[in-house]
N, C-alpha and C. Protein backbone atom coordinates (compact mmCIF):
# COMPACT_ATOMS: atom_id res chain seq x y z
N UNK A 1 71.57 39.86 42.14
CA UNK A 1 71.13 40.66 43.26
C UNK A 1 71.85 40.22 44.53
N UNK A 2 71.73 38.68 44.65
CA UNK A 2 72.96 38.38 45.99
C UNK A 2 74.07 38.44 46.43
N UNK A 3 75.26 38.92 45.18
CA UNK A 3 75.80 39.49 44.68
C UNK A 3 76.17 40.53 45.52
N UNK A 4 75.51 41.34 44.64
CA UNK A 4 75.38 43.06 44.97
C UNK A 4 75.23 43.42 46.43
N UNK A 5 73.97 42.75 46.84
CA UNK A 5 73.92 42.79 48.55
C UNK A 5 75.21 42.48 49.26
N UNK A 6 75.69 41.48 49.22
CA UNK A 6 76.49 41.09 49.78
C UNK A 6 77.82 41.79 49.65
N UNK A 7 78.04 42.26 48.51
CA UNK A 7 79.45 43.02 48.30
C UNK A 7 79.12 44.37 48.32
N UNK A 8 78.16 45.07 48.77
CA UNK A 8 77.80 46.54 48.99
C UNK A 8 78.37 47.47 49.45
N UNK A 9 79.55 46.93 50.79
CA UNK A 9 80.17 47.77 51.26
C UNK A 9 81.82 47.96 50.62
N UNK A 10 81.42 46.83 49.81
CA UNK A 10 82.71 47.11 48.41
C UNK A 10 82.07 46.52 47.52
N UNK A 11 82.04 47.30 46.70
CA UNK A 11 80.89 47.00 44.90
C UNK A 11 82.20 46.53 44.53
N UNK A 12 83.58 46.96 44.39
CA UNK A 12 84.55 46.81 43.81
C UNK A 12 84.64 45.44 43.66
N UNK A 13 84.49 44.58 44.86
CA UNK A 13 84.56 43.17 44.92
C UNK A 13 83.16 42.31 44.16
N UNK A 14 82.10 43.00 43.82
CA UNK A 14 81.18 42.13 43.15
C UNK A 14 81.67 41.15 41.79
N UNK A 15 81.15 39.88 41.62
CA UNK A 15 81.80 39.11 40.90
C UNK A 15 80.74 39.58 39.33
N UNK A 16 79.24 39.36 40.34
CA UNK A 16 78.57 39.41 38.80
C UNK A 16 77.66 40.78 38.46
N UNK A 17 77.61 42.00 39.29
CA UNK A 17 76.70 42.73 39.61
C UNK A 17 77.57 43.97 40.50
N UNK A 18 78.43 44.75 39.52
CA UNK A 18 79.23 45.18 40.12
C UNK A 18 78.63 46.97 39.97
N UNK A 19 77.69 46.89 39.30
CA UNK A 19 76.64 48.35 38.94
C UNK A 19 75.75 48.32 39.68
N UNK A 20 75.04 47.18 40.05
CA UNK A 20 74.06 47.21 41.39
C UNK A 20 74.62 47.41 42.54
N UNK A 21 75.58 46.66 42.82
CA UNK A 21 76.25 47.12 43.92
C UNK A 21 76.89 48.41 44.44
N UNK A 22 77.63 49.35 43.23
CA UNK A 22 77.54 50.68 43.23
C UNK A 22 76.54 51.73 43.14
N UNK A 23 75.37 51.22 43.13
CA UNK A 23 73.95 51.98 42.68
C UNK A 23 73.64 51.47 44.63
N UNK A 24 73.43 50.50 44.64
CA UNK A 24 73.31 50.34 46.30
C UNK A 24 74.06 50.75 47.41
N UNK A 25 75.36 50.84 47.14
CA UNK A 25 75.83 51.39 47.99
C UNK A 25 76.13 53.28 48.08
N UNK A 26 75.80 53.53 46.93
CA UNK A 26 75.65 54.87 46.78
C UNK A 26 74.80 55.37 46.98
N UNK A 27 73.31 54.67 46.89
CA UNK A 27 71.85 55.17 47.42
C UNK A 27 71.98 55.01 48.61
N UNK A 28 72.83 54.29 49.37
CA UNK A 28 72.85 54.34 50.86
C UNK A 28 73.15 55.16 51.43
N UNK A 29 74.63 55.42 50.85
CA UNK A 29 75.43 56.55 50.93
C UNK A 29 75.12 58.10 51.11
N UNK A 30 74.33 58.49 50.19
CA UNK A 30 73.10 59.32 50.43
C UNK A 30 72.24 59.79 50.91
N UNK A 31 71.75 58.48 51.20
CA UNK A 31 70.64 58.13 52.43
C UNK A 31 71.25 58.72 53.61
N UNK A 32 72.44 58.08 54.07
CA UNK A 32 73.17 58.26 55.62
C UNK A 32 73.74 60.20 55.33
N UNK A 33 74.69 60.59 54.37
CA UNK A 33 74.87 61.78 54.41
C UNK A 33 74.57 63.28 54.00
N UNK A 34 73.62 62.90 52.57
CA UNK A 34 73.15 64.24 51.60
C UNK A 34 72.82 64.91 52.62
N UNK A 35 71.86 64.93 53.90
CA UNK A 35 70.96 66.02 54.85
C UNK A 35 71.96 67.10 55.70
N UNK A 36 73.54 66.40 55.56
CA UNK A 36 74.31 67.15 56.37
C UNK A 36 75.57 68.13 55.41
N UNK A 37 74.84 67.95 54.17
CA UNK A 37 75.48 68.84 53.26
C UNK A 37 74.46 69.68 52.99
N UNK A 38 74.94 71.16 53.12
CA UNK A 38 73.54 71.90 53.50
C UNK A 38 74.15 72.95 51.83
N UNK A 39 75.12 72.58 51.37
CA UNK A 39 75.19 74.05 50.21
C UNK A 39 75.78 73.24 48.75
N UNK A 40 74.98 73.35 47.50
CA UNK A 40 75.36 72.79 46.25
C UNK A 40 76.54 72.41 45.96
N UNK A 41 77.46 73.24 46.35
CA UNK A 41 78.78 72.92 46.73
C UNK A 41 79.58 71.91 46.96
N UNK A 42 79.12 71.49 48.52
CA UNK A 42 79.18 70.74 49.01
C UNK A 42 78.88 69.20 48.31
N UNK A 43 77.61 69.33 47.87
CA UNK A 43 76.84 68.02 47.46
C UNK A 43 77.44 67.77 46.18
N UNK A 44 78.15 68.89 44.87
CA UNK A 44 78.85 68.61 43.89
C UNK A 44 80.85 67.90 44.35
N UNK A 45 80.42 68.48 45.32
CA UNK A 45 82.34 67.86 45.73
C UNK A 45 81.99 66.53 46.36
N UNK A 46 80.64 65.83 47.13
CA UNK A 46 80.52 64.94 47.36
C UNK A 46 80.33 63.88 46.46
N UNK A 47 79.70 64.00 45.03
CA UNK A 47 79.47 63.17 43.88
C UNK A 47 80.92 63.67 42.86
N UNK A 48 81.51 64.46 43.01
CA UNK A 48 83.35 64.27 42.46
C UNK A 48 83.74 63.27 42.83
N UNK A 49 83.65 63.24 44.40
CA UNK A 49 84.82 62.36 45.19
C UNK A 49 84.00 61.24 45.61
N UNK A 50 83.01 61.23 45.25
CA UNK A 50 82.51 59.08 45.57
C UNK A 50 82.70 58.27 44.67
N UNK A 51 83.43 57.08 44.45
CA UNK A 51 84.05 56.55 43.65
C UNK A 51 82.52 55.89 42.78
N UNK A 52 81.75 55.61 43.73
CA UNK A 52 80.22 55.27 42.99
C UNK A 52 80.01 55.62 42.41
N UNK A 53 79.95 57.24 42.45
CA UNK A 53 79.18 57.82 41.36
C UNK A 53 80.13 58.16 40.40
N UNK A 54 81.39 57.79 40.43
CA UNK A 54 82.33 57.92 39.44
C UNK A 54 81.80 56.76 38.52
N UNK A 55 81.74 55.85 39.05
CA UNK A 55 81.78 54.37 38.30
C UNK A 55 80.55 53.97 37.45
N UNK A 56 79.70 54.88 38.20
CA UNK A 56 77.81 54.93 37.50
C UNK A 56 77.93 56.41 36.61
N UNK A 57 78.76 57.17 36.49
CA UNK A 57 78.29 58.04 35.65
C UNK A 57 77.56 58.97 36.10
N UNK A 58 77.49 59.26 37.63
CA UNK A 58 76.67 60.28 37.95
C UNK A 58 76.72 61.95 37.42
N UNK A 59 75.69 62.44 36.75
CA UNK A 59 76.18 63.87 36.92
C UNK A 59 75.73 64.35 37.79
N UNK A 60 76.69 65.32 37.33
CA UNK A 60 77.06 66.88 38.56
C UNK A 60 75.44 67.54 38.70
N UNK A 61 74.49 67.13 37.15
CA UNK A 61 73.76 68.31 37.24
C UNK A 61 72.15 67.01 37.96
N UNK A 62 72.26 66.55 38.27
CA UNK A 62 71.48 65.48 39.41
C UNK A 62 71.04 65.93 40.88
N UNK A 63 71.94 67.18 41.07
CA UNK A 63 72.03 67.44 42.75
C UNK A 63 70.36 67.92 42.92
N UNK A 64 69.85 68.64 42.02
CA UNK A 64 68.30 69.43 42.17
C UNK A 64 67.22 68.25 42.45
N UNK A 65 67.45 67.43 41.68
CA UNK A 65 66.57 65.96 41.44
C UNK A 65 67.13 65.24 42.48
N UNK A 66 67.90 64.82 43.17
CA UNK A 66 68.23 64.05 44.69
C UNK A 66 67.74 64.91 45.43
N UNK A 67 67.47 66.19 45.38
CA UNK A 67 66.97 67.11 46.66
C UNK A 67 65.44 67.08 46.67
N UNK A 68 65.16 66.92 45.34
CA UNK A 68 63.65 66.37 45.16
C UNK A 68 63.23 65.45 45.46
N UNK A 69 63.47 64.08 45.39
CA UNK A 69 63.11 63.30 45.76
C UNK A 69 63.37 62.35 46.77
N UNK A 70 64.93 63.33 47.19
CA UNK A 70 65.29 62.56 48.58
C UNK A 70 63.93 61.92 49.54
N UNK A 71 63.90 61.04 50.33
CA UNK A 71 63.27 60.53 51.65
C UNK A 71 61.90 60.24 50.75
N UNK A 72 61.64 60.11 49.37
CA UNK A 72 60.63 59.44 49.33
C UNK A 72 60.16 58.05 49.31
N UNK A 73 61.58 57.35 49.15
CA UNK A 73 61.29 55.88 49.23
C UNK A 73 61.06 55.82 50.93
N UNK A 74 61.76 56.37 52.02
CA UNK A 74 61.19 56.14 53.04
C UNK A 74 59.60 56.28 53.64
N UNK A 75 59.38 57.26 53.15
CA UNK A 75 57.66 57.71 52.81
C UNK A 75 57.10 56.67 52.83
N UNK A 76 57.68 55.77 51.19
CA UNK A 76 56.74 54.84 50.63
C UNK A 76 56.87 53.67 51.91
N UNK A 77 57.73 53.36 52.30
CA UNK A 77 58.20 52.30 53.30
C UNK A 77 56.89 52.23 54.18
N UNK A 78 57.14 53.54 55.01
CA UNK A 78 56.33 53.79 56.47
C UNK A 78 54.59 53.65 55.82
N UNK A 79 54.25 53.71 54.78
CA UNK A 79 52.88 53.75 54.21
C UNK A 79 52.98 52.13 54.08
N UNK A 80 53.50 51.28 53.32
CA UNK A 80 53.10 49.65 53.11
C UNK A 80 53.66 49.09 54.60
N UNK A 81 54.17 49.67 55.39
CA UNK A 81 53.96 48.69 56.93
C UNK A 81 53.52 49.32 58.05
């Protein structure tokens, strides 16, 4: 996990945890841009071209289920503090 944190803004460089680190930096990734991709389109040319979700295996057909459950871990956040 210390790992992964630490090499997040390049998973490429993780020594032991190089799938967490692409799973983290891609959930971030997400986090900061999915809301400003407003058409399926868009959000399928964004998971083509992220090397993350190249490297994790993301599919194409995922975009319905990130739109679902986008912002619920923040939810959960603002409820336990």
């Amino acid at each position: 996990m210390i790992d992964a944190i630490a090499n997040v803004n390049h998973p490429g460089q993780a020594s032991e945890s190089k799938h967490l680190a692409c799973t983290l930096f891609l959930a971030r990734d997400i986090h900061r841009r999915w809301d400003s991709m407003l058409t399926p389109n868009e959000k399928q040319h964004y998971l083509e071209s992220s090397a993350a979700a190249k490297a994790l295996k993301v599919s194409l057909n995922l975009i319905d289920e990130i739109d679902a459950i986008r912002g619920q871990g923040v939810e959960m956040a603002y409820e336990l503090f």
